[in-house]
Protein backbone atom coordinates (compact mmCIF):
# COMPACT_ATOMS: atom_id res chain seq x y z
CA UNK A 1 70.00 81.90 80.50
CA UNK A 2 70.68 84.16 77.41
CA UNK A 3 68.51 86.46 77.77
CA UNK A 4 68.98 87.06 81.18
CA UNK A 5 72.88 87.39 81.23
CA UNK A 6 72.36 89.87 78.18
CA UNK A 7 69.45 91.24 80.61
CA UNK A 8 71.94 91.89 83.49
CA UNK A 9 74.89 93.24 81.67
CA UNK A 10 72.91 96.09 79.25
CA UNK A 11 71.32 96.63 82.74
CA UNK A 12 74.93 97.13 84.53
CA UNK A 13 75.99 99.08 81.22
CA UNK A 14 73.29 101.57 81.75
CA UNK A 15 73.48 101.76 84.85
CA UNK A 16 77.04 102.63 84.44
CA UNK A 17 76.38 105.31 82.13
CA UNK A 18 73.73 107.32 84.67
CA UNK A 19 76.23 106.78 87.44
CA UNK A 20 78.76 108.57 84.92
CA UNK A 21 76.11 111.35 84.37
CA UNK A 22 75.33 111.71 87.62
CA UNK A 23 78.97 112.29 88.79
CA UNK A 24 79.37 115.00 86.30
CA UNK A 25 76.08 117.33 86.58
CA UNK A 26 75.19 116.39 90.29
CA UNK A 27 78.12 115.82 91.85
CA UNK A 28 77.25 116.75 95.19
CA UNK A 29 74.61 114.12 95.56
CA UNK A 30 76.19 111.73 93.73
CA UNK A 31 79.15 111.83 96.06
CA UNK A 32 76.76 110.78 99.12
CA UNK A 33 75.31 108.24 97.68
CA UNK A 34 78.64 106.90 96.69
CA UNK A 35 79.26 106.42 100.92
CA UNK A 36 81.99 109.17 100.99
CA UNK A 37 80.29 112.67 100.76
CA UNK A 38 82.63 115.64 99.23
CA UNK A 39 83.98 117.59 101.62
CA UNK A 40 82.43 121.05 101.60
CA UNK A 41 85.14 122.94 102.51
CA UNK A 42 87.14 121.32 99.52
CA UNK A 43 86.95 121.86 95.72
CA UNK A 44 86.48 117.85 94.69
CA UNK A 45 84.59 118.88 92.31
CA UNK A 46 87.76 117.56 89.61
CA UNK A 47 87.90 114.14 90.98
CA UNK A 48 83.97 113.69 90.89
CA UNK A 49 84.54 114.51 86.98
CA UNK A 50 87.07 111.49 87.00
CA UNK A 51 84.83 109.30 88.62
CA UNK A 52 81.98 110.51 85.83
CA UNK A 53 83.62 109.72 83.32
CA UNK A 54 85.29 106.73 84.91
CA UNK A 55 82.00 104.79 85.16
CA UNK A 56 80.32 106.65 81.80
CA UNK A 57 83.00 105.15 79.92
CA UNK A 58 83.07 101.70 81.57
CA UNK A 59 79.06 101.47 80.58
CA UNK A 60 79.58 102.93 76.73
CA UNK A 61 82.44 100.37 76.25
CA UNK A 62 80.73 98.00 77.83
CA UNK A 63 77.68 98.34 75.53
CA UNK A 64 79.91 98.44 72.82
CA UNK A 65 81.98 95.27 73.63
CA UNK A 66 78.12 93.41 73.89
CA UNK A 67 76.90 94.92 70.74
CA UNK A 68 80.05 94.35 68.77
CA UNK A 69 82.30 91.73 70.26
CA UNK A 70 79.88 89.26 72.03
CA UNK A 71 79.32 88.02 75.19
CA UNK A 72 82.39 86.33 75.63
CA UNK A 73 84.35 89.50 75.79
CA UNK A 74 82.21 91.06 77.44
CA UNK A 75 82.14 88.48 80.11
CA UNK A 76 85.67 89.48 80.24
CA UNK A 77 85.17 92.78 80.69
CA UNK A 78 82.91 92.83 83.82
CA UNK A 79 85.41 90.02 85.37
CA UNK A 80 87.76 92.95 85.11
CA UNK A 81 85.66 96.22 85.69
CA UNK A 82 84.57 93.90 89.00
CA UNK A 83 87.44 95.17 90.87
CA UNK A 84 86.20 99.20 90.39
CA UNK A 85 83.03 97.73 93.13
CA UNK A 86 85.13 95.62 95.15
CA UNK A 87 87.88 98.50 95.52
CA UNK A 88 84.73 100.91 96.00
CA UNK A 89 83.90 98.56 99.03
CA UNK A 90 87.73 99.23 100.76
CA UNK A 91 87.42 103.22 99.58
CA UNK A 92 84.58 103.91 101.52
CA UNK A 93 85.62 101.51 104.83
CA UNK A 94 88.62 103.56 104.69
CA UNK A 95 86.86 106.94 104.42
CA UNK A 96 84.57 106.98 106.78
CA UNK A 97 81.46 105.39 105.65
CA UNK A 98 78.84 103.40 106.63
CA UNK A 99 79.36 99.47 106.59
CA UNK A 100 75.65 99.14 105.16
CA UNK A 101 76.70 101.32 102.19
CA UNK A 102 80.37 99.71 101.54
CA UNK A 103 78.82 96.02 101.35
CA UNK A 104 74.87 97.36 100.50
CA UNK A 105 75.96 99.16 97.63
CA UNK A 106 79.83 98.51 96.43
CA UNK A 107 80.37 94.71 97.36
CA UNK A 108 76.86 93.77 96.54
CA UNK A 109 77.30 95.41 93.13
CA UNK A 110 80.99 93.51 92.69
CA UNK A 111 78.50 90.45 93.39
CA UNK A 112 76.15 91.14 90.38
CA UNK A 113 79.23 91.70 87.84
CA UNK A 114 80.44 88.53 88.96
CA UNK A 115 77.42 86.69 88.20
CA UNK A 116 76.66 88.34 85.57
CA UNK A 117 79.99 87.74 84.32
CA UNK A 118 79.79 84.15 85.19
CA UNK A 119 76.50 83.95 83.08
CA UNK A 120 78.28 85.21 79.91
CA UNK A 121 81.01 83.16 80.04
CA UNK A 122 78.42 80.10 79.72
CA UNK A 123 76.49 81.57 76.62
């Protein structure tokens, strides 16, 4: 069980970091595949920063908190950063998009930190 809750949150970390990346030097795209596209005739281009470096920062402290803290706080961490997915899920209802996306993408994700929360906590 370790292994695979330290397996699961690096994974989420990372994956946290690209989404970061991707927000900030492909916005455009990364906006779709968020469920809410940018709107074209609007500069977004300042809150798709925010949202880069919203989720780049939630993976490099989250790597951090694992390497230096211990799973215990970071078990803490994704019990809090679950609410970024789950609020995600209500963002892109609210917006416009698809249900597949807002519970395919944003509420399944919430799902995964929860477990994988869950899964630290018992290390």
């Amino acid at each position: 069980m370790t292994v695979t809750a330290y397996t699961l949150a690096i994974v989420l970390d990372l994956f946290c970091l690209f989404l970061g990346y991707r927000f900030l030097l492909q916005p455009g795209p990364a906006a779709a595949g968020y469920g809410v596209p940018a709107d074209p005739k609007g500069d977004a281009s300042a809150f798709l920063a925010v949202k880069g470096l919203r989720d780049g920062t939630f993976g490099a402290l989250g790597l951090a908190l694992l390497a230096f803290a211990g799973a215990r706080a970071e078990a803490w961490f994704m019990l809090c950063v679950a609410l970024v997915p789950l609020f995600d899920t209500l963002i892109v209802l609210r917006h416009g998009g698809t249900k597949a996306v807002a519970y395919g993408i944003h509420f399944a994700t919430a799902i995964v930190v929860l477990v994988t929360a869950a899964l630290l906590f018992l290390v």
